[in-house]
PDB file of N, CA and C in Angstrom:
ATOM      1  N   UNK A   1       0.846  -1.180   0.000  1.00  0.00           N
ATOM      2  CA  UNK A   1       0.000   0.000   0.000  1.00  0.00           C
ATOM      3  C   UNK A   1       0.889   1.240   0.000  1.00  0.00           C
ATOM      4  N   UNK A   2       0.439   2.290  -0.885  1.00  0.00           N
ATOM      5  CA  UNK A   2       1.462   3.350  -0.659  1.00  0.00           C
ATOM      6  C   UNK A   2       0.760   4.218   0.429  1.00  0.00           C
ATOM      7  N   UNK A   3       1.178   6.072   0.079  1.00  0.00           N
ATOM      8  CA  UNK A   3       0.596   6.757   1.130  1.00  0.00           C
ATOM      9  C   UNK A   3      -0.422   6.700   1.510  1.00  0.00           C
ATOM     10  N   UNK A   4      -1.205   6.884   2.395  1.00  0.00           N
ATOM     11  CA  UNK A   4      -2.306   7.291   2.645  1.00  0.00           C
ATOM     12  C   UNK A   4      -2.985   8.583   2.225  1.00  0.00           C
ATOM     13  N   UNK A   5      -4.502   8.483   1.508  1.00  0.00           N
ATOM     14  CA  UNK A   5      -4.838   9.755   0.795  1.00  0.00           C
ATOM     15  C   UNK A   5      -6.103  10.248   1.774  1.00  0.00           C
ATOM     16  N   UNK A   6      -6.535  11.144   1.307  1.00  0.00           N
ATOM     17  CA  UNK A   6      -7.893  11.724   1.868  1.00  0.00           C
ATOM     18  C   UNK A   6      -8.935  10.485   1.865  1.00  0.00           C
ATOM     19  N   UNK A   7      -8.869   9.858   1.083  1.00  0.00           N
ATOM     20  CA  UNK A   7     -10.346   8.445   1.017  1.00  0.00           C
ATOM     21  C   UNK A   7      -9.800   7.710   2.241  1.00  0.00           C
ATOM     22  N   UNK A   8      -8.575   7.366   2.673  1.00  0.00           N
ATOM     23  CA  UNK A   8      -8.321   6.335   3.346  1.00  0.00           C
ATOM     24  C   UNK A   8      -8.317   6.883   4.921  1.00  0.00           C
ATOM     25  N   UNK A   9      -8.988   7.866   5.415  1.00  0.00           N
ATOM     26  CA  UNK A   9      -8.785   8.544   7.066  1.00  0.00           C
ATOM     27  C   UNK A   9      -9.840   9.867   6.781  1.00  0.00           C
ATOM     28  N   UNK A  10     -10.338   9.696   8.103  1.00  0.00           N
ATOM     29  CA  UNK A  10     -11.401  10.298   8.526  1.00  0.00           C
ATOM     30  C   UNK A  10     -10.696  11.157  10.242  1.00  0.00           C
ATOM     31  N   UNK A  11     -10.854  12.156  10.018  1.00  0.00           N
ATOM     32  CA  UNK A  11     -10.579  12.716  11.509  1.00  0.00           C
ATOM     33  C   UNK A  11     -12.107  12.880  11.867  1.00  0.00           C
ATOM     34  N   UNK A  12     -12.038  12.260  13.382  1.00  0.00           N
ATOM     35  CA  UNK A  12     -12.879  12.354  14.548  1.00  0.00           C
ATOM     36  C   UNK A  12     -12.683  12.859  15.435  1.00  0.00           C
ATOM     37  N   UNK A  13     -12.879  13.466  16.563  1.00  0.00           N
ATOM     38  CA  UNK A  13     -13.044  13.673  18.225  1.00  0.00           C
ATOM     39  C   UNK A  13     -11.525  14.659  18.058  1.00  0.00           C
ATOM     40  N   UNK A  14     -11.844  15.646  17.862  1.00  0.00           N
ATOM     41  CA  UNK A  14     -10.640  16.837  17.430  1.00  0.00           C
ATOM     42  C   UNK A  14     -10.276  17.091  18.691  1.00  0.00           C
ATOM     43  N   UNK A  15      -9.447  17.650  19.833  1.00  0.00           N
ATOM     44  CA  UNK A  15      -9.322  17.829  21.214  1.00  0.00           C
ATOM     45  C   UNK A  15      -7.844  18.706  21.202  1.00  0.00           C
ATOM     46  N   UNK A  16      -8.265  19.453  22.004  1.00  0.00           N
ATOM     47  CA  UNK A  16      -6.621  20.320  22.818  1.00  0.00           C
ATOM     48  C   UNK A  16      -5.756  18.841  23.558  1.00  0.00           C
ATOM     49  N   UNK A  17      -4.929  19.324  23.328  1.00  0.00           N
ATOM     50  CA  UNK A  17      -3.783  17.935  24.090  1.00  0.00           C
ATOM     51  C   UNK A  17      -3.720  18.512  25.568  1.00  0.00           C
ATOM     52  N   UNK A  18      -3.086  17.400  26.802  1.00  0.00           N
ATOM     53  CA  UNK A  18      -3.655  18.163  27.983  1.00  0.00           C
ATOM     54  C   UNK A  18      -2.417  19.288  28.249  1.00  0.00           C
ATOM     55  N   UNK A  19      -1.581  19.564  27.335  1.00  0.00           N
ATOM     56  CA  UNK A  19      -0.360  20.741  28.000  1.00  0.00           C
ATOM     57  C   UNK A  19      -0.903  21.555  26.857  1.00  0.00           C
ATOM     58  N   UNK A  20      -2.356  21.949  26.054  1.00  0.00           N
ATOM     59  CA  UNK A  20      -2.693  22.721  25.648  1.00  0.00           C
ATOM     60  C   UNK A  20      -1.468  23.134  24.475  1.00  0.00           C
ATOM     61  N   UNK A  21      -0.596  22.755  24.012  1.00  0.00           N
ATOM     62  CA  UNK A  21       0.322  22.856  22.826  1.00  0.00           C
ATOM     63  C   UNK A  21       0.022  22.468  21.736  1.00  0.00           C
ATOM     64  N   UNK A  22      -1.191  21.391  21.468  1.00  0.00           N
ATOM     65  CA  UNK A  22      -1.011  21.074  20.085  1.00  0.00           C
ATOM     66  C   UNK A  22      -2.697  20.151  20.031  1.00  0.00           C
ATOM     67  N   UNK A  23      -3.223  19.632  18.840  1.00  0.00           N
ATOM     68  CA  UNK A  23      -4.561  18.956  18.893  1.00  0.00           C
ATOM     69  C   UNK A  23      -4.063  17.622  18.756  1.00  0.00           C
ATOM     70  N   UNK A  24      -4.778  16.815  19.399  1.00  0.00           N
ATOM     71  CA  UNK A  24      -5.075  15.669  18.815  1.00  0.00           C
ATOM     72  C   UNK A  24      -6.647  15.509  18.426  1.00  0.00           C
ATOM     73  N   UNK A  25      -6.328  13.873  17.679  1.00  0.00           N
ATOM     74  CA  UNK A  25      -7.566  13.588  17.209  1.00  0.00           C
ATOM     75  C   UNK A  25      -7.541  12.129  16.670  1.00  0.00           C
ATOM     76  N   UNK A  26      -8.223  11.427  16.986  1.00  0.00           N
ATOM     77  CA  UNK A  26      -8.693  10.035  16.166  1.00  0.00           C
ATOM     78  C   UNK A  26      -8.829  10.281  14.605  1.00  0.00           C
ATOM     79  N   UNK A  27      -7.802   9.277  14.075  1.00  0.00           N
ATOM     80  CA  UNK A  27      -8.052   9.199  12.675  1.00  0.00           C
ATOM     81  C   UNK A  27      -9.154   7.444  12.477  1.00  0.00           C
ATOM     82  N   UNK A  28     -10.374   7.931  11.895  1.00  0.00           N
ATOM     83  CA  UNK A  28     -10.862   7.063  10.970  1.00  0.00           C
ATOM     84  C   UNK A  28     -10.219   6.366  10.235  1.00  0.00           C
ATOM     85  N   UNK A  29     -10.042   4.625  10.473  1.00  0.00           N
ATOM     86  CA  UNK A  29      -8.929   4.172   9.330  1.00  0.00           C
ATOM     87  C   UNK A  29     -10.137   3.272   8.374  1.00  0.00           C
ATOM     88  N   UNK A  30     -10.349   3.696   7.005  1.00  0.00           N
ATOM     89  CA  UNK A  30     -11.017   3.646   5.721  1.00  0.00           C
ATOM     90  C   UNK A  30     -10.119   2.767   4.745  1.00  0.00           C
ATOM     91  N   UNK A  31      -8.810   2.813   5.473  1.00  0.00           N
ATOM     92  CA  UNK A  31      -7.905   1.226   4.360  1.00  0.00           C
ATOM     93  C   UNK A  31      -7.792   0.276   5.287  1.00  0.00           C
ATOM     94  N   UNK A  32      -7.147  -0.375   4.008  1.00  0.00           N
ATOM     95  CA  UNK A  32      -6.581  -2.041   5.032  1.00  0.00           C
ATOM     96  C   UNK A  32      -5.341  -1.915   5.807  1.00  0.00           C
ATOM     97  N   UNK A  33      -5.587  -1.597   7.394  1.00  0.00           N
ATOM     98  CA  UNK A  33      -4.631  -1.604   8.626  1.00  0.00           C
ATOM     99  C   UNK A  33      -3.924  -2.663   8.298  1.00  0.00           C
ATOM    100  N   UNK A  34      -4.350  -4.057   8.098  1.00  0.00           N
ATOM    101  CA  UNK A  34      -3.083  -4.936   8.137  1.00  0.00           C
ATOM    102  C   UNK A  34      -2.463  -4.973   6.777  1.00  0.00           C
ATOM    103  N   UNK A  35      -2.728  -4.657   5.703  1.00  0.00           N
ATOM    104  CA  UNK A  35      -1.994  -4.273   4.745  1.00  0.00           C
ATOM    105  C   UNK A  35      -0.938  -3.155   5.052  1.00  0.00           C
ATOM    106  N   UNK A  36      -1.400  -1.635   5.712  1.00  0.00           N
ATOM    107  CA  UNK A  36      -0.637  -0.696   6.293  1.00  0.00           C
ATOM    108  C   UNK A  36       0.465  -0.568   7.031  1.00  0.00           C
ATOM    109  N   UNK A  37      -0.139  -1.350   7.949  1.00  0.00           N
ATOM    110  CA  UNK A  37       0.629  -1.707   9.312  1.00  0.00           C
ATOM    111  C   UNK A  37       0.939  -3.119   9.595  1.00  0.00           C
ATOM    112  N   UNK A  38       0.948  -4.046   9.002  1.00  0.00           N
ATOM    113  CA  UNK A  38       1.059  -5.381   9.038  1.00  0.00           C
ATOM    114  C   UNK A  38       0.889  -5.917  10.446  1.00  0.00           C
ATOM    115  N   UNK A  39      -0.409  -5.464  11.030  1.00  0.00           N
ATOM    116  CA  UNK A  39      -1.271  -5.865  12.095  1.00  0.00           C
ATOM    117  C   UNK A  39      -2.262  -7.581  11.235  1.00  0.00           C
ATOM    118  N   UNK A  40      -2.619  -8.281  12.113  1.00  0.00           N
ATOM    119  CA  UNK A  40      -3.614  -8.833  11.758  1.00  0.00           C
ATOM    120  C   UNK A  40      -4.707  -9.283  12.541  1.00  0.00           C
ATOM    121  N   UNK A  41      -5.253  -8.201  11.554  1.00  0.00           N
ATOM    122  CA  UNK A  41      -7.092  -7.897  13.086  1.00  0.00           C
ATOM    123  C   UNK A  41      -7.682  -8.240  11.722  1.00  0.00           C
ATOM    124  N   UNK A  42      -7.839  -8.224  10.499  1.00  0.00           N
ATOM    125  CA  UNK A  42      -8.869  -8.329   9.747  1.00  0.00           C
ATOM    126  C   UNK A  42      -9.834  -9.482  10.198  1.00  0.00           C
ATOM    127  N   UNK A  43      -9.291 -10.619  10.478  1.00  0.00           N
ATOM    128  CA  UNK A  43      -9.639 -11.782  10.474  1.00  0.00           C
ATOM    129  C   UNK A  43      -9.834 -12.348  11.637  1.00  0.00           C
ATOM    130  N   UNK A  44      -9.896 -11.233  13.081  1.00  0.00           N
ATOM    131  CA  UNK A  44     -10.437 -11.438  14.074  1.00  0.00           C
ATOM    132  C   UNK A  44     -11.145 -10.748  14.853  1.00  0.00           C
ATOM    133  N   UNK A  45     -12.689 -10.803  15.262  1.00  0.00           N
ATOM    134  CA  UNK A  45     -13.616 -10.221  15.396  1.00  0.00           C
ATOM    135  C   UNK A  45     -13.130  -9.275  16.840  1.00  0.00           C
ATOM    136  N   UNK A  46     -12.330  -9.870  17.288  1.00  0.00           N
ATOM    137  CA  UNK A  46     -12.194  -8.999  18.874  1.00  0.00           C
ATOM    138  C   UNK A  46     -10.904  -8.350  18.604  1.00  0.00           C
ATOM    139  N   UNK A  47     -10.425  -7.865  17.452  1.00  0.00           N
ATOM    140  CA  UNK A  47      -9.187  -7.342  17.494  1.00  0.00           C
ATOM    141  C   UNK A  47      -9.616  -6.267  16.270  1.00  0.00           C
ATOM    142  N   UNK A  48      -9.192  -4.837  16.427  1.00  0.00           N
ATOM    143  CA  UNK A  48      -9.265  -3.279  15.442  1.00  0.00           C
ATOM    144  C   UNK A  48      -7.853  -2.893  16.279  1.00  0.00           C
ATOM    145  N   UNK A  49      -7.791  -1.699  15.261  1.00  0.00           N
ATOM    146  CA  UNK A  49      -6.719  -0.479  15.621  1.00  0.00           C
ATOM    147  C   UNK A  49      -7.423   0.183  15.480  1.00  0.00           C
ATOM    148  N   UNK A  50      -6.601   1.161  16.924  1.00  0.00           N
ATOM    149  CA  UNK A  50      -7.441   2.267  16.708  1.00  0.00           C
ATOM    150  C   UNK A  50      -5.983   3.799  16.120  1.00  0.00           C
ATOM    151  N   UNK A  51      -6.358   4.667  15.515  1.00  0.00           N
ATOM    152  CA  UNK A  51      -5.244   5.360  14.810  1.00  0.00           C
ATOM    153  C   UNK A  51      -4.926   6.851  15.230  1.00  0.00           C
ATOM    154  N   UNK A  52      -4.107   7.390  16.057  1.00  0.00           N
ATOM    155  CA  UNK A  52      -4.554   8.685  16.462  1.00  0.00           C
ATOM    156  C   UNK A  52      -3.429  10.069  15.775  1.00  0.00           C
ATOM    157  N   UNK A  53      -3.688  11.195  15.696  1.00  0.00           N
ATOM    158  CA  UNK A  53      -2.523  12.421  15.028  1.00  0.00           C
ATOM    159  C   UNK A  53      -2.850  13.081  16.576  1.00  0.00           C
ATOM    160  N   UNK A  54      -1.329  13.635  16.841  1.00  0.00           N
ATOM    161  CA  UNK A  54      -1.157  14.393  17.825  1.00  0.00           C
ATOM    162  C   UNK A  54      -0.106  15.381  16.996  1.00  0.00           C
ATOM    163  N   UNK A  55      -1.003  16.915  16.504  1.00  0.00           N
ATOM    164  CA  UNK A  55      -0.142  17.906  16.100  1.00  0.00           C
ATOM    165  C   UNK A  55       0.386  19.349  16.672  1.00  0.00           C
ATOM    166  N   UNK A  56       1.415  19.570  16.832  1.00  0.00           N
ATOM    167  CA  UNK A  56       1.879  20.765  17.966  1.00  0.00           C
ATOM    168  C   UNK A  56       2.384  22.440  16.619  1.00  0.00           C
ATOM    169  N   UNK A  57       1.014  22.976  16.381  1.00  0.00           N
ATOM    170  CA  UNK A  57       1.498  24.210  15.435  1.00  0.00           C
ATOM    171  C   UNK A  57       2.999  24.531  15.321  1.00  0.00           C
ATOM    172  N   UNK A  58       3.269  24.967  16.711  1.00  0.00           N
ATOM    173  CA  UNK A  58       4.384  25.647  16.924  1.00  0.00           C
ATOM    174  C   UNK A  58       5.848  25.434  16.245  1.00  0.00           C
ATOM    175  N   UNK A  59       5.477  23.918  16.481  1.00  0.00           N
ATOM    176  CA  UNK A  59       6.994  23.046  15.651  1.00  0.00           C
ATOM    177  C   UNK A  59       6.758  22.205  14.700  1.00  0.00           C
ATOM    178  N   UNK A  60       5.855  22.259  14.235  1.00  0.00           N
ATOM    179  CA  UNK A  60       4.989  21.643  12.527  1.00  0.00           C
ATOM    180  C   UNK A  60       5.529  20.119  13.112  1.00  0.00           C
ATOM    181  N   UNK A  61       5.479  19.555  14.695  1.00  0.00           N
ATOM    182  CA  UNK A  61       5.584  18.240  14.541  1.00  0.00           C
ATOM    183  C   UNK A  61       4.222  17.836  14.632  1.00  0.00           C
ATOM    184  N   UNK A  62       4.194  16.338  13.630  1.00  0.00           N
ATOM    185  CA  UNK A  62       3.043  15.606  13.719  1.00  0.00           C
ATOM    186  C   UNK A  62       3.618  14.162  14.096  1.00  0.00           C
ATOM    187  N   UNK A  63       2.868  13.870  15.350  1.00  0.00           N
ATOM    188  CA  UNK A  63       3.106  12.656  15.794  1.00  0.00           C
ATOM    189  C   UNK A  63       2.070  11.884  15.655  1.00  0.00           C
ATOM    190  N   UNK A  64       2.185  10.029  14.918  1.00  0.00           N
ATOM    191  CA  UNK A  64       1.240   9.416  14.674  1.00  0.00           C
ATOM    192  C   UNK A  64       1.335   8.010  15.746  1.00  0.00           C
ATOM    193  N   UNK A  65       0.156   7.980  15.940  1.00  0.00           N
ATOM    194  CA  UNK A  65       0.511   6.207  17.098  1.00  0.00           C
ATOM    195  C   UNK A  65      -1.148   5.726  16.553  1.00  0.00           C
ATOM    196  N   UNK A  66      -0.892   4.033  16.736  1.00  0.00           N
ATOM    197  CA  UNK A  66      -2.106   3.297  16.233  1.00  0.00           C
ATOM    198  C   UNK A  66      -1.762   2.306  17.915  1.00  0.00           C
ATOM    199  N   UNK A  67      -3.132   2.308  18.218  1.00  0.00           N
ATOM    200  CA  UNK A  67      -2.973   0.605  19.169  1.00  0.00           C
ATOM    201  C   UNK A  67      -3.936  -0.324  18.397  1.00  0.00           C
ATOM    202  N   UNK A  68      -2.917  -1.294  18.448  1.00  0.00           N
ATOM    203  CA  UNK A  68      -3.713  -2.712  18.285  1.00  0.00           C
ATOM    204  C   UNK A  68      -4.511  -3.250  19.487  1.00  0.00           C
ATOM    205  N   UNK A  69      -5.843  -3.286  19.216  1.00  0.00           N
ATOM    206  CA  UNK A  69      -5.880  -3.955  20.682  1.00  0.00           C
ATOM    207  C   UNK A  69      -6.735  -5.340  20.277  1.00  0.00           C
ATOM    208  N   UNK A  70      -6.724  -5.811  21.311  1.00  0.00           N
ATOM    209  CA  UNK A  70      -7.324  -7.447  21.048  1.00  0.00           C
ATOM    210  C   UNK A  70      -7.970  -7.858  22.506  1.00  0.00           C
ATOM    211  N   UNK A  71      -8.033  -9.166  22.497  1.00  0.00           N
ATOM    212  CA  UNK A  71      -8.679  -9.239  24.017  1.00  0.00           C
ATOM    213  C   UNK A  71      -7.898  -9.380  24.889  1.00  0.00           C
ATOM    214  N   UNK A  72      -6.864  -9.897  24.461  1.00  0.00           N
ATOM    215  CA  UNK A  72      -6.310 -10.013  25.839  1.00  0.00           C
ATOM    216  C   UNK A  72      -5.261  -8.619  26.444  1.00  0.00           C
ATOM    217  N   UNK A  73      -5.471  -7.722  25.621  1.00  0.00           N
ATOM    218  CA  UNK A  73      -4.682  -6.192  25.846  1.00  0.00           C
ATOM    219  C   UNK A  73      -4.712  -5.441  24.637  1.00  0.00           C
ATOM    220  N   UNK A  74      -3.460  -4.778  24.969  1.00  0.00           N
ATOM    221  CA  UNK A  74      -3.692  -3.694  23.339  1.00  0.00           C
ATOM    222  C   UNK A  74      -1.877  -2.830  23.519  1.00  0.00           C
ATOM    223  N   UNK A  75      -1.635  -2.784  22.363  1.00  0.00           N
ATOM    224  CA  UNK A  75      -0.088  -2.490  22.146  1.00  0.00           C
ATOM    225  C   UNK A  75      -0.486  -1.441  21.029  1.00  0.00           C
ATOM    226  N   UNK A  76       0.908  -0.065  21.565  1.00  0.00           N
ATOM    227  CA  UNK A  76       1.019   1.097  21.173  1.00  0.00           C
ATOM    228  C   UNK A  76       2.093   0.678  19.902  1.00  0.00           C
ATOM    229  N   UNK A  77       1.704   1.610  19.070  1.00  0.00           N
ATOM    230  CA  UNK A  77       3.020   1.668  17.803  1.00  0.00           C
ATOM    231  C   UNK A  77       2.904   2.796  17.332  1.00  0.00           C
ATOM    232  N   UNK A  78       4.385   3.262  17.319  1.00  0.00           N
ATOM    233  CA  UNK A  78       4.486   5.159  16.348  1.00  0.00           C
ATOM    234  C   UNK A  78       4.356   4.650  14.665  1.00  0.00           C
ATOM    235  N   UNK A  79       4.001   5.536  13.795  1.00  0.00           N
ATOM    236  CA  UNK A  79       3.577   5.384  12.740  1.00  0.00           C
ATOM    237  C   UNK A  79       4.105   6.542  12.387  1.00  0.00           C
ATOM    238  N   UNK A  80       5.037   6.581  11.100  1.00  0.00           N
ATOM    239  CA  UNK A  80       5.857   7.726  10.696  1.00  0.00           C
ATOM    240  C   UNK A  80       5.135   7.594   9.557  1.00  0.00           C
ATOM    241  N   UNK A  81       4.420   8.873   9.547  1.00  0.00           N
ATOM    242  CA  UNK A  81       3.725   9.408   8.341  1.00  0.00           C
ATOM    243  C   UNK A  81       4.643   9.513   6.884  1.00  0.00           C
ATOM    244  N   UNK A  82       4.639   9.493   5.560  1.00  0.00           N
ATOM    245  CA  UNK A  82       5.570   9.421   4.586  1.00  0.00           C
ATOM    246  C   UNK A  82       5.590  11.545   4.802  1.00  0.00           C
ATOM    247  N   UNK A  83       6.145  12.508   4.201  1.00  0.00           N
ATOM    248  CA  UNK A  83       6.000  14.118   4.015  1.00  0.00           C
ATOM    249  C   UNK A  83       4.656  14.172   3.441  1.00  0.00           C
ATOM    250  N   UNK A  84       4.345  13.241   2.280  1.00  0.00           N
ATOM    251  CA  UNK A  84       2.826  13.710   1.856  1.00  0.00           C
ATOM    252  C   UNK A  84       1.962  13.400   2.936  1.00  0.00           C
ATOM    253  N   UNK A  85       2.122  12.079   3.219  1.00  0.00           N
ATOM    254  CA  UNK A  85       1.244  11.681   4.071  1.00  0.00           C
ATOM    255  C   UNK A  85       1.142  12.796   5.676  1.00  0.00           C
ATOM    256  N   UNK A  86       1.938  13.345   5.922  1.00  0.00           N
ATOM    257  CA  UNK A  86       1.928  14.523   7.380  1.00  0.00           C
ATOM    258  C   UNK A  86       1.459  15.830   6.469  1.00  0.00           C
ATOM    259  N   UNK A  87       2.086  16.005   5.150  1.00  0.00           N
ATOM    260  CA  UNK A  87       0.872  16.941   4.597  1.00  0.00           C
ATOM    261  C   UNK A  87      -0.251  17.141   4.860  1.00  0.00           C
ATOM    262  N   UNK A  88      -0.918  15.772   4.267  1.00  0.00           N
ATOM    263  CA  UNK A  88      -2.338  15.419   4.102  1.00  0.00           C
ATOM    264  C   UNK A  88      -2.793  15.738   5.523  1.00  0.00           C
ATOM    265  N   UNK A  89      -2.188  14.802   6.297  1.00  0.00           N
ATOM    266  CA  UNK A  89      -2.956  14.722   7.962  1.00  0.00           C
ATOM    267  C   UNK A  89      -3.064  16.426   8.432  1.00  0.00           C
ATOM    268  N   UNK A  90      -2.178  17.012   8.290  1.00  0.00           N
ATOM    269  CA  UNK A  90      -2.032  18.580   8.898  1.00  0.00           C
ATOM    270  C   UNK A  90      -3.459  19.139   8.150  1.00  0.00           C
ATOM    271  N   UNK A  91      -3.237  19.171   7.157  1.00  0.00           N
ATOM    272  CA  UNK A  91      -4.297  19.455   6.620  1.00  0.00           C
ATOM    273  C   UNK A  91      -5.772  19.324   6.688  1.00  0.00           C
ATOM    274  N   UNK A  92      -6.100  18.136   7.049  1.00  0.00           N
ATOM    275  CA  UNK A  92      -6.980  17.288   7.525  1.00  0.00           C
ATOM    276  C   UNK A  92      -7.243  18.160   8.836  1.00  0.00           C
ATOM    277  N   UNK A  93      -6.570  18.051   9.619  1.00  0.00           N
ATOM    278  CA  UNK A  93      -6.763  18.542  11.216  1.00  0.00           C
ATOM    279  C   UNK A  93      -7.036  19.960  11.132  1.00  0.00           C
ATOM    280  N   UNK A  94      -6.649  20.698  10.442  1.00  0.00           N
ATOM    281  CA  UNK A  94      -6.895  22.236   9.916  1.00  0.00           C
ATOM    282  C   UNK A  94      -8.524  21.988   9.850  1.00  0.00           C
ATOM    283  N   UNK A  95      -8.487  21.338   8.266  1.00  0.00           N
ATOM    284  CA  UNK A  95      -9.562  21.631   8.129  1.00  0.00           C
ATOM    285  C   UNK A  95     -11.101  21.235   8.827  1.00  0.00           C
ATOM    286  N   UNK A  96     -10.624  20.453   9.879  1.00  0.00           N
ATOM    287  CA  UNK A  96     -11.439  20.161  10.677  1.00  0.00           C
ATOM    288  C   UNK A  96     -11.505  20.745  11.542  1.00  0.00           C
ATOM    289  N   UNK A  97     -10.514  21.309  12.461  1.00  0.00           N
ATOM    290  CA  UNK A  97     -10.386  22.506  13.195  1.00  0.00           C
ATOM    291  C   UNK A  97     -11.334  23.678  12.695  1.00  0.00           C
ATOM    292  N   UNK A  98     -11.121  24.043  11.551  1.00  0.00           N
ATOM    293  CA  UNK A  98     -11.701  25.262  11.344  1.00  0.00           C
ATOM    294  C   UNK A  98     -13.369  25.092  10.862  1.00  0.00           C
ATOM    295  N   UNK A  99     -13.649  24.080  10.366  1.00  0.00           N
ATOM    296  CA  UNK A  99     -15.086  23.320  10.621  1.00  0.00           C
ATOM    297  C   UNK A  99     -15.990  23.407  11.912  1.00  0.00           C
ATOM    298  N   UNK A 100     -15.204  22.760  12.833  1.00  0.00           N
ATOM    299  CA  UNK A 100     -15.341  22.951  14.294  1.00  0.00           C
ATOM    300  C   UNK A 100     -15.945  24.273  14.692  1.00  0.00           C
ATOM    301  N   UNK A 101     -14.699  24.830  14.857  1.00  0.00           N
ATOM    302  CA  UNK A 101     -14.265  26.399  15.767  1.00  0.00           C
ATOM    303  C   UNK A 101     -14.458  27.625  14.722  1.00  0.00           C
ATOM    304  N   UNK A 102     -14.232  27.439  13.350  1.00  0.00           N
ATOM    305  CA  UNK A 102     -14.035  28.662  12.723  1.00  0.00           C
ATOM    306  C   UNK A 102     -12.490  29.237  12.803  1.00  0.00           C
ATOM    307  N   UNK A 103     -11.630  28.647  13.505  1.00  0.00           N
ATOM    308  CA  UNK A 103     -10.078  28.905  13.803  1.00  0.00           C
ATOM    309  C   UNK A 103      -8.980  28.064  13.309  1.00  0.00           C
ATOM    310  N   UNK A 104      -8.248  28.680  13.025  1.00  0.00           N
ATOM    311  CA  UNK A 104      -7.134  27.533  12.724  1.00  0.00           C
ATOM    312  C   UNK A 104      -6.652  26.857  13.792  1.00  0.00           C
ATOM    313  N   UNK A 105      -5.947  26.176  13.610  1.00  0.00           N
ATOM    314  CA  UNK A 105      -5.323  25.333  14.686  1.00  0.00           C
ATOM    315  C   UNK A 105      -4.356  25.895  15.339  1.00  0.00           C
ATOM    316  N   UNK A 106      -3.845  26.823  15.057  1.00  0.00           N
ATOM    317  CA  UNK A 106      -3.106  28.178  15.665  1.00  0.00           C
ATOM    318  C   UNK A 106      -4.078  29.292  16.543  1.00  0.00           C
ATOM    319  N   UNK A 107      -4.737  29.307  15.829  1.00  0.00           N
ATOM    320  CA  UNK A 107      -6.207  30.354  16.474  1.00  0.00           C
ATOM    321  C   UNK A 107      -6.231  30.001  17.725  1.00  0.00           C
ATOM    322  N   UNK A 108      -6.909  28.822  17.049  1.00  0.00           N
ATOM    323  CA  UNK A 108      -7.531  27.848  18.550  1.00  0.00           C
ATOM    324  C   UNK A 108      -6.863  28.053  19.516  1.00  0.00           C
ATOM    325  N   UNK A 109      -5.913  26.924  19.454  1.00  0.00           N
ATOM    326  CA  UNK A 109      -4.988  26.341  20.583  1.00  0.00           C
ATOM    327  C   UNK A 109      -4.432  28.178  21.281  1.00  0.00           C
ATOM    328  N   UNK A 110      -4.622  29.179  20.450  1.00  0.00           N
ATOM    329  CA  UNK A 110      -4.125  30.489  21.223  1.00  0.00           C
ATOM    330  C   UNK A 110      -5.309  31.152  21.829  1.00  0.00           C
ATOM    331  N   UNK A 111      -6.356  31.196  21.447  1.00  0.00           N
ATOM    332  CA  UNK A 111      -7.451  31.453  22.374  1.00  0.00           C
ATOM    333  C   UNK A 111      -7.727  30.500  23.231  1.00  0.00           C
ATOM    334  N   UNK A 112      -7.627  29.591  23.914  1.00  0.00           N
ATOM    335  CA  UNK A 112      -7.620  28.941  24.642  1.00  0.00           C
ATOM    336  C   UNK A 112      -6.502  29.267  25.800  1.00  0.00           C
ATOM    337  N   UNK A 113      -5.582  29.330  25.077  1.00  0.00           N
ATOM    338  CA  UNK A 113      -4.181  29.669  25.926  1.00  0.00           C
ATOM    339  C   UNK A 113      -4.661  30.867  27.042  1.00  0.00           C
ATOM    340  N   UNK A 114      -5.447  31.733  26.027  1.00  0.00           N
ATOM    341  CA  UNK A 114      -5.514  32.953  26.714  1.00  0.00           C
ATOM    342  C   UNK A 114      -6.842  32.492  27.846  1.00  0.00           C
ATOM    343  N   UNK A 115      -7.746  32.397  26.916  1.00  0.00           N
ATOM    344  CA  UNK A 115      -9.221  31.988  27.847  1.00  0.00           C
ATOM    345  C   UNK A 115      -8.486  31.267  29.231  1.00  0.00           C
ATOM    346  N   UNK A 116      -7.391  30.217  29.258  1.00  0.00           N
ATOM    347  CA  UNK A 116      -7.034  29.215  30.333  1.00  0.00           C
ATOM    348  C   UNK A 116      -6.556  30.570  31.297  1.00  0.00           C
ATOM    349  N   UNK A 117      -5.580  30.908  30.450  1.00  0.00           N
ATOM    350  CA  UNK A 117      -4.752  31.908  31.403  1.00  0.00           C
ATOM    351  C   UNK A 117      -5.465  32.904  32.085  1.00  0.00           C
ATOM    352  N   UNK A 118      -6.845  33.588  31.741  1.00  0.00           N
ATOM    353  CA  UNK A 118      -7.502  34.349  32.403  1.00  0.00           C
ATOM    354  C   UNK A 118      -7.956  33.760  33.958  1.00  0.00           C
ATOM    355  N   UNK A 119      -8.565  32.318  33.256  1.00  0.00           N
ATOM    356  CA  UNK A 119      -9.879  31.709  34.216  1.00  0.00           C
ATOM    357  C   UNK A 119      -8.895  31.527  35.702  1.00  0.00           C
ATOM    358  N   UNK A 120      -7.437  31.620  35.379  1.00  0.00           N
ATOM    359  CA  UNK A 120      -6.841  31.189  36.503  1.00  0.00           C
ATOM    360  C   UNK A 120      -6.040  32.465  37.259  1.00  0.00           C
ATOM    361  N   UNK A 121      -6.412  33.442  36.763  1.00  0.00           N
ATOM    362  CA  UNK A 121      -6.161  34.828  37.569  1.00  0.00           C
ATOM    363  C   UNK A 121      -7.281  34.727  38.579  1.00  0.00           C
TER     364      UNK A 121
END
């Protein structure tokens, strides 16, 4: 499988990260994970990944992690996006951000900063 495109991920559940620096969000996975990730859940009913982007404006890092989980637990793995592919995702999170809020993901995460910083004067 090559990169991942817009058909293959869905961002869900958009959220401030808890040190308020950057969003995360659940990516919708729309391809074949064990083709992707050479997981193998296809073929077992108690086993998915789940796929998440954690992005910090400030330093254009995008960090990706998927857990496998199954029944008897669930195991973390980093997932290094290809450049298109952290394109795409940034993008993605933008444009869902600004769907959301009306803000960029810079906006945001800075009105918040401020809104936090007031509520605690």
């Amino acid at each position: 499988m090559g990169d991942l495109t817009k058909n293959d991920i869905e961002v869900c559940d958009l959220e401030i990260n808890d040190d308020g620096d950057g969003i995360s969000a659940y990516l919708e996975t729309l391809f074949d994970v064990d083709e992707k990730f050479g997981t193998n859940v296809n073929d077992d009913d108690d086993s998915w990944v789940n796929f998440y982007a954690e992005y910090f404006p400030e330093s254009g890092e995008l960090k990706c992690t998927y857990f496998v989980d199954r029944a008897n637990g669930s195991d973390e793995h980093e997932y290094v996006p290809s450049a298109n592919e952290k394109s795409l995702i940034i993008s993605m999170l933008e444009e869902e951000c600004q769907k959301e809020s009306g803000y960029s993901i810079s906006e945001f995460l800075n009105s918040y900063t401020e809104e936090s910083s007031l509520s605690l004067s």
